[in-house]
N, C-alpha and C. Protein backbone atom coordinates (compact mmCIF):
# COMPACT_ATOMS: atom_id res chain seq x y z
N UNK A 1 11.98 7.45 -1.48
CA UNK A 1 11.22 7.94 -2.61
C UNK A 1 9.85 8.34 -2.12
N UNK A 2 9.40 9.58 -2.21
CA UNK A 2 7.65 10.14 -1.88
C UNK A 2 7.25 10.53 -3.15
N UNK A 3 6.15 9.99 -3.30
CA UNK A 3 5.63 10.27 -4.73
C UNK A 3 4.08 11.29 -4.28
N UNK A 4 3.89 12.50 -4.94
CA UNK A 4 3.18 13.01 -4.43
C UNK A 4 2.04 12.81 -4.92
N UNK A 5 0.91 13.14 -3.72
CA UNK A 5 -0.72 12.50 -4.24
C UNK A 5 -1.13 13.10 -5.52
N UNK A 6 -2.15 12.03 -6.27
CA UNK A 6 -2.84 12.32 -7.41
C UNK A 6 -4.09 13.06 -7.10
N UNK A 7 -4.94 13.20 -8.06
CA UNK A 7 -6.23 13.63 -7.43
C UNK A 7 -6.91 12.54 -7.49
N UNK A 8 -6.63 11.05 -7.38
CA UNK A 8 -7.56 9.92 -7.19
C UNK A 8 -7.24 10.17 -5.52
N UNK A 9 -6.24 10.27 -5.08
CA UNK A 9 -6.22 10.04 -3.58
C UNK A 9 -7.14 11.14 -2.55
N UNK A 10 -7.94 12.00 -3.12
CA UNK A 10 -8.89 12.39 -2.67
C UNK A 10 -9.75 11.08 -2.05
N UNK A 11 -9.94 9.86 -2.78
CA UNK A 11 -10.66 9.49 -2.28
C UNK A 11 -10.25 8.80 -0.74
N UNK A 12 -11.00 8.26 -0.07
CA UNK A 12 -10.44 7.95 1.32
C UNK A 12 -10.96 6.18 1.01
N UNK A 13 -9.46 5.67 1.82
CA UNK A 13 -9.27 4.29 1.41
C UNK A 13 -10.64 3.42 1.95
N UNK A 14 -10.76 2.09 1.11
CA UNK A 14 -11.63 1.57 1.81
C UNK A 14 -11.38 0.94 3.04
N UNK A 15 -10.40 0.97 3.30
CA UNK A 15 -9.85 0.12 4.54
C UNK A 15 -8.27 0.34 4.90
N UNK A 16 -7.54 -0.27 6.11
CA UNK A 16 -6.52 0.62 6.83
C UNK A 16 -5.53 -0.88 7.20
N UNK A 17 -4.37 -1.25 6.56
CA UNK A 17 -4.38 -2.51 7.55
C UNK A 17 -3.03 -2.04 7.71
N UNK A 18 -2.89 -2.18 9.37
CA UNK A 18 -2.02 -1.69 9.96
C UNK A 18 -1.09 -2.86 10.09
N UNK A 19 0.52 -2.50 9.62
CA UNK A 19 1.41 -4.08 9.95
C UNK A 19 2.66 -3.25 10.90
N UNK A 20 2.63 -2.45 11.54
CA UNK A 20 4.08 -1.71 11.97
C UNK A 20 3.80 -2.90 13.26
N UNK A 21 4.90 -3.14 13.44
CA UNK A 21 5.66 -4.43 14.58
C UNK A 21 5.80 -5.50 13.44
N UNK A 22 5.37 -5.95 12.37
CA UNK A 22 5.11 -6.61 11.90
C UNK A 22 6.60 -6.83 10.26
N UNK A 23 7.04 -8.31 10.42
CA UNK A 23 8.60 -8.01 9.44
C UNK A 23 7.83 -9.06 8.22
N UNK A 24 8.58 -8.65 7.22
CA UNK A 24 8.53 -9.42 5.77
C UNK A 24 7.83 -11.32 6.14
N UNK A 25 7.29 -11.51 5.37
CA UNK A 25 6.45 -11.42 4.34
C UNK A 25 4.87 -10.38 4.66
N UNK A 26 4.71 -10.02 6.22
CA UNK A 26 3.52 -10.37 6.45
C UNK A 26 2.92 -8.83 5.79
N UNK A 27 3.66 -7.60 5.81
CA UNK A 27 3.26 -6.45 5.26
C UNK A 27 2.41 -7.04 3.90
N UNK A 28 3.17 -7.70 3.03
CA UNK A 28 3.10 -7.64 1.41
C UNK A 28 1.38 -8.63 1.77
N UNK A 29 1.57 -9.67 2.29
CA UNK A 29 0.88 -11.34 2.89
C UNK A 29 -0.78 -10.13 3.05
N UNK A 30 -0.67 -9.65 3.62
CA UNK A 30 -1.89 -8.62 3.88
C UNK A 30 -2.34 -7.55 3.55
N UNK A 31 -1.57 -7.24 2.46
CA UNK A 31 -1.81 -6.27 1.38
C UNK A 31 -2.85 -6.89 0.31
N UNK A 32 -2.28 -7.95 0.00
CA UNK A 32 -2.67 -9.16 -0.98
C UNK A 32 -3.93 -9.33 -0.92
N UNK A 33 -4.21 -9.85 0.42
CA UNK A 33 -5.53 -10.12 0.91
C UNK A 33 -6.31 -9.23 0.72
N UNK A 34 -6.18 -7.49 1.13
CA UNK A 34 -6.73 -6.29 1.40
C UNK A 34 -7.40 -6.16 -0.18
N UNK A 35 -6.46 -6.27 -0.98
CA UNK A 35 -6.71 -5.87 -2.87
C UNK A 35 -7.08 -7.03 -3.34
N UNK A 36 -7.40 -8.50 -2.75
CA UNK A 36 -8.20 -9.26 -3.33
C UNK A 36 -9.73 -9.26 -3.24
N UNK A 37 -10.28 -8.55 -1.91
CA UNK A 37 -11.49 -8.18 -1.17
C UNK A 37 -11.70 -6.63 -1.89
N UNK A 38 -11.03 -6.11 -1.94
CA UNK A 38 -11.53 -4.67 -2.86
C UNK A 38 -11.76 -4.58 -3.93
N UNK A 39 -12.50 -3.74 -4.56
CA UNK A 39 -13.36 -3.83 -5.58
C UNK A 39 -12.51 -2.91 -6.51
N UNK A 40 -12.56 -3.01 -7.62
CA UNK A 40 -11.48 -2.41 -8.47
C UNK A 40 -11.34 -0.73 -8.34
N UNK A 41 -10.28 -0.08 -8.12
CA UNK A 41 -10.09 1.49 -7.82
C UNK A 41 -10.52 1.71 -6.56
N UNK A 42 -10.42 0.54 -5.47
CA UNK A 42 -10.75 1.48 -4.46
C UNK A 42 -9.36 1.40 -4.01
N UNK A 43 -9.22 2.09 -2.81
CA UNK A 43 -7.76 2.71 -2.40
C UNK A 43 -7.64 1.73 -1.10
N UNK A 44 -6.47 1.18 -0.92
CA UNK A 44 -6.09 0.72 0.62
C UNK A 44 -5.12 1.41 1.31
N UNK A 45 -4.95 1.42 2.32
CA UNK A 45 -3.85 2.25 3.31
C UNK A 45 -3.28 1.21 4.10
N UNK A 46 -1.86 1.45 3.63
CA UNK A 46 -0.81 0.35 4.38
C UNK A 46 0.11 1.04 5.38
N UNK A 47 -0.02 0.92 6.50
CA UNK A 47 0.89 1.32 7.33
C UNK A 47 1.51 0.49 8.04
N UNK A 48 3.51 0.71 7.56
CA UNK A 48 4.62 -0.24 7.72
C UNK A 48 5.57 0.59 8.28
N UNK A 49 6.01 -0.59 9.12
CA UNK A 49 7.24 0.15 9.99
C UNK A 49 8.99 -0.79 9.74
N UNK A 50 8.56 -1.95 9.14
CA UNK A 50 9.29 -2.84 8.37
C UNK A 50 10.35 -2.01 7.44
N UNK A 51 11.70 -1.82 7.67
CA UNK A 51 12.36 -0.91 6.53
C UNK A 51 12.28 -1.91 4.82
N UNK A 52 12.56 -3.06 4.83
CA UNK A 52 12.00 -3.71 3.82
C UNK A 52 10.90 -3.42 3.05
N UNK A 53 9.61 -2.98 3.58
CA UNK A 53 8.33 -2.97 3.44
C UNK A 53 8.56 -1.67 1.85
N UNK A 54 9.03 -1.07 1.63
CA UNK A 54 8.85 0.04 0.82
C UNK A 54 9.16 -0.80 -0.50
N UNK A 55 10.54 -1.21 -0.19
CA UNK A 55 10.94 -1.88 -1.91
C UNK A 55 9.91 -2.99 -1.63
N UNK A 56 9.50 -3.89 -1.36
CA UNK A 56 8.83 -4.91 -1.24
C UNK A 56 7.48 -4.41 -1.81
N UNK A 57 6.85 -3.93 -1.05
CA UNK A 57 5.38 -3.36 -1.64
C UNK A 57 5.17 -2.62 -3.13
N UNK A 58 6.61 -2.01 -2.89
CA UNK A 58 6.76 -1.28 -4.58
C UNK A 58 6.87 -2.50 -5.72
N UNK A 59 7.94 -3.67 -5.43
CA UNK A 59 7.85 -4.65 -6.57
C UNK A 59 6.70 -5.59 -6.39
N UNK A 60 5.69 -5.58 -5.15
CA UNK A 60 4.56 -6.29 -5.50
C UNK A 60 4.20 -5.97 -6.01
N UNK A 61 3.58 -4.30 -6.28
CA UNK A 61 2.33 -3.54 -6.73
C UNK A 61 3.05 -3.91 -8.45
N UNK A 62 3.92 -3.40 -8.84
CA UNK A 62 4.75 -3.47 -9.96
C UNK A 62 4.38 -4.73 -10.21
N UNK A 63 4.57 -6.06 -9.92
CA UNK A 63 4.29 -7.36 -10.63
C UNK A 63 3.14 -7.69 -10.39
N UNK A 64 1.99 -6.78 -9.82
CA UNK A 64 0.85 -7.78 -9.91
C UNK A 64 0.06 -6.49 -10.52
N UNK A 65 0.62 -5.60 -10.46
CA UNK A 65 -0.44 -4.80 -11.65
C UNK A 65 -0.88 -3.22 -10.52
N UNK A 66 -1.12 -3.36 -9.79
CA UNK A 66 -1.65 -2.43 -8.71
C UNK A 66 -1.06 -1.26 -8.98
N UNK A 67 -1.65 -0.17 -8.42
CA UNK A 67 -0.46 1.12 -8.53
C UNK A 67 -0.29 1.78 -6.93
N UNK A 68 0.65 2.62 -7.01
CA UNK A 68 0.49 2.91 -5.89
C UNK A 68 0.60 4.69 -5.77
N UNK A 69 -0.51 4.92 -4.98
CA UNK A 69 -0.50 6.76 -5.45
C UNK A 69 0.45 7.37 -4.51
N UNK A 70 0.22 6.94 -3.17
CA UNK A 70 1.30 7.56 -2.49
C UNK A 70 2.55 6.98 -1.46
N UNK A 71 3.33 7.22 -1.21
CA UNK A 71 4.42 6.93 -0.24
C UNK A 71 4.61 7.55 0.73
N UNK A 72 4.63 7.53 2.07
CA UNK A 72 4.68 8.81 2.92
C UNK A 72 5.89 8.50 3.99
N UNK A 73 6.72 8.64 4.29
CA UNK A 73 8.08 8.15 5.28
C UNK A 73 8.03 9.18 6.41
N UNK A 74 7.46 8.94 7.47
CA UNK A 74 7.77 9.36 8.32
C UNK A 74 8.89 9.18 9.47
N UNK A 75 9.22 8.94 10.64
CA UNK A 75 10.69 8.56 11.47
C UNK A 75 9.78 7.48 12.33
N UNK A 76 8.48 7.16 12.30
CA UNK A 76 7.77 6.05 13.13
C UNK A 76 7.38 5.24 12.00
N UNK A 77 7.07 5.41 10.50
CA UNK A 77 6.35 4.41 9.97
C UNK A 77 6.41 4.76 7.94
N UNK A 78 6.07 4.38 7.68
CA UNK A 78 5.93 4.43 6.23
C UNK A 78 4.20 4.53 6.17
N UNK A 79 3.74 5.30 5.11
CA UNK A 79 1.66 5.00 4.83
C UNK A 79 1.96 5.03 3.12
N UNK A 80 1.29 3.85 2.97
CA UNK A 80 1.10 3.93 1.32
C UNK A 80 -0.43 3.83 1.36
N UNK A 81 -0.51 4.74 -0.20
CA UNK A 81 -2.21 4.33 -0.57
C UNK A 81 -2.05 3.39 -2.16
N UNK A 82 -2.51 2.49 -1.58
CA UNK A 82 -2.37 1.18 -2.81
C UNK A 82 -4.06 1.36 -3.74
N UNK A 83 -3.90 1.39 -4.69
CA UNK A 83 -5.29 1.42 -5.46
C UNK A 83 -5.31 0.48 -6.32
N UNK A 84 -6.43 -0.67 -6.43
CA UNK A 84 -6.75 -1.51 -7.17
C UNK A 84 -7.00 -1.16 -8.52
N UNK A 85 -6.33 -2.19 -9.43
CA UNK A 85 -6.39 -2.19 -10.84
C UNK A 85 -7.16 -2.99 -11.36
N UNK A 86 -7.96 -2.90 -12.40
CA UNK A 86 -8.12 -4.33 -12.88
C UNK A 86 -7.23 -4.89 -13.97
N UNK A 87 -7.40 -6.19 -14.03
CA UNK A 87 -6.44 -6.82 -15.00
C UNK A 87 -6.86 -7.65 -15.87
C-alpha cells in the first residue's frame, strides 16, 4: 500500500530514526519514543527494512492516534513519514 504525500509532508521531519537490520518490536519500540519527544504535528521519518514493519507501524499509528502521511516501498527498505497528533 503507498499512500501519496499530503501537502503537510512538505514539511521536513524533525528527525530520522533509522531501524533497517533491525526485526519487530524494535521498529514500532522507537517510533514510540521518536513521537513521545516530538512536539505535536511535527513529522518523523522511519526507515524499515523489517517486512513486518509496514502492518505493524500502520496498526500502531491507528491505535495510538498518529497518522501517517506517507509509505514509500522501495526493494532495500520501506520510509514512512509519521506525524504527531494530539490527543
Amino acid at each position: 500500500m503507498k499512500q501519496e504525500p499530503s501537502s503537510s509532508t512538505d514539511q521536513k521531519p524533525c528527525c530520522t530514526i533509522d531501524t533497517r537490520g533491525m526485526f519487530c518490536p524494535i521498529p514500532v519500540y522507537k517510533t514510540r519514543q521518536a513521537i513521545l519527544e516530538a512536539k505535536p504535528d511535527e513529522i518523523i521519518e522511519l526507515l524499515a527494512d523489517d517486512p513486518a514493519s509496514e502492518e505493524d507501524i500502520t496498526r500502531w499509528a491507528e491505535r495510538t492516534g498518529n497518522k501517517i502521511l506517507v509509505i514509500e516501498k522501495s526493494d532495500e527498505f520501506i520510509r514512512f513519514l509519521i506525524q504527531k497528533t494530539e490527543r
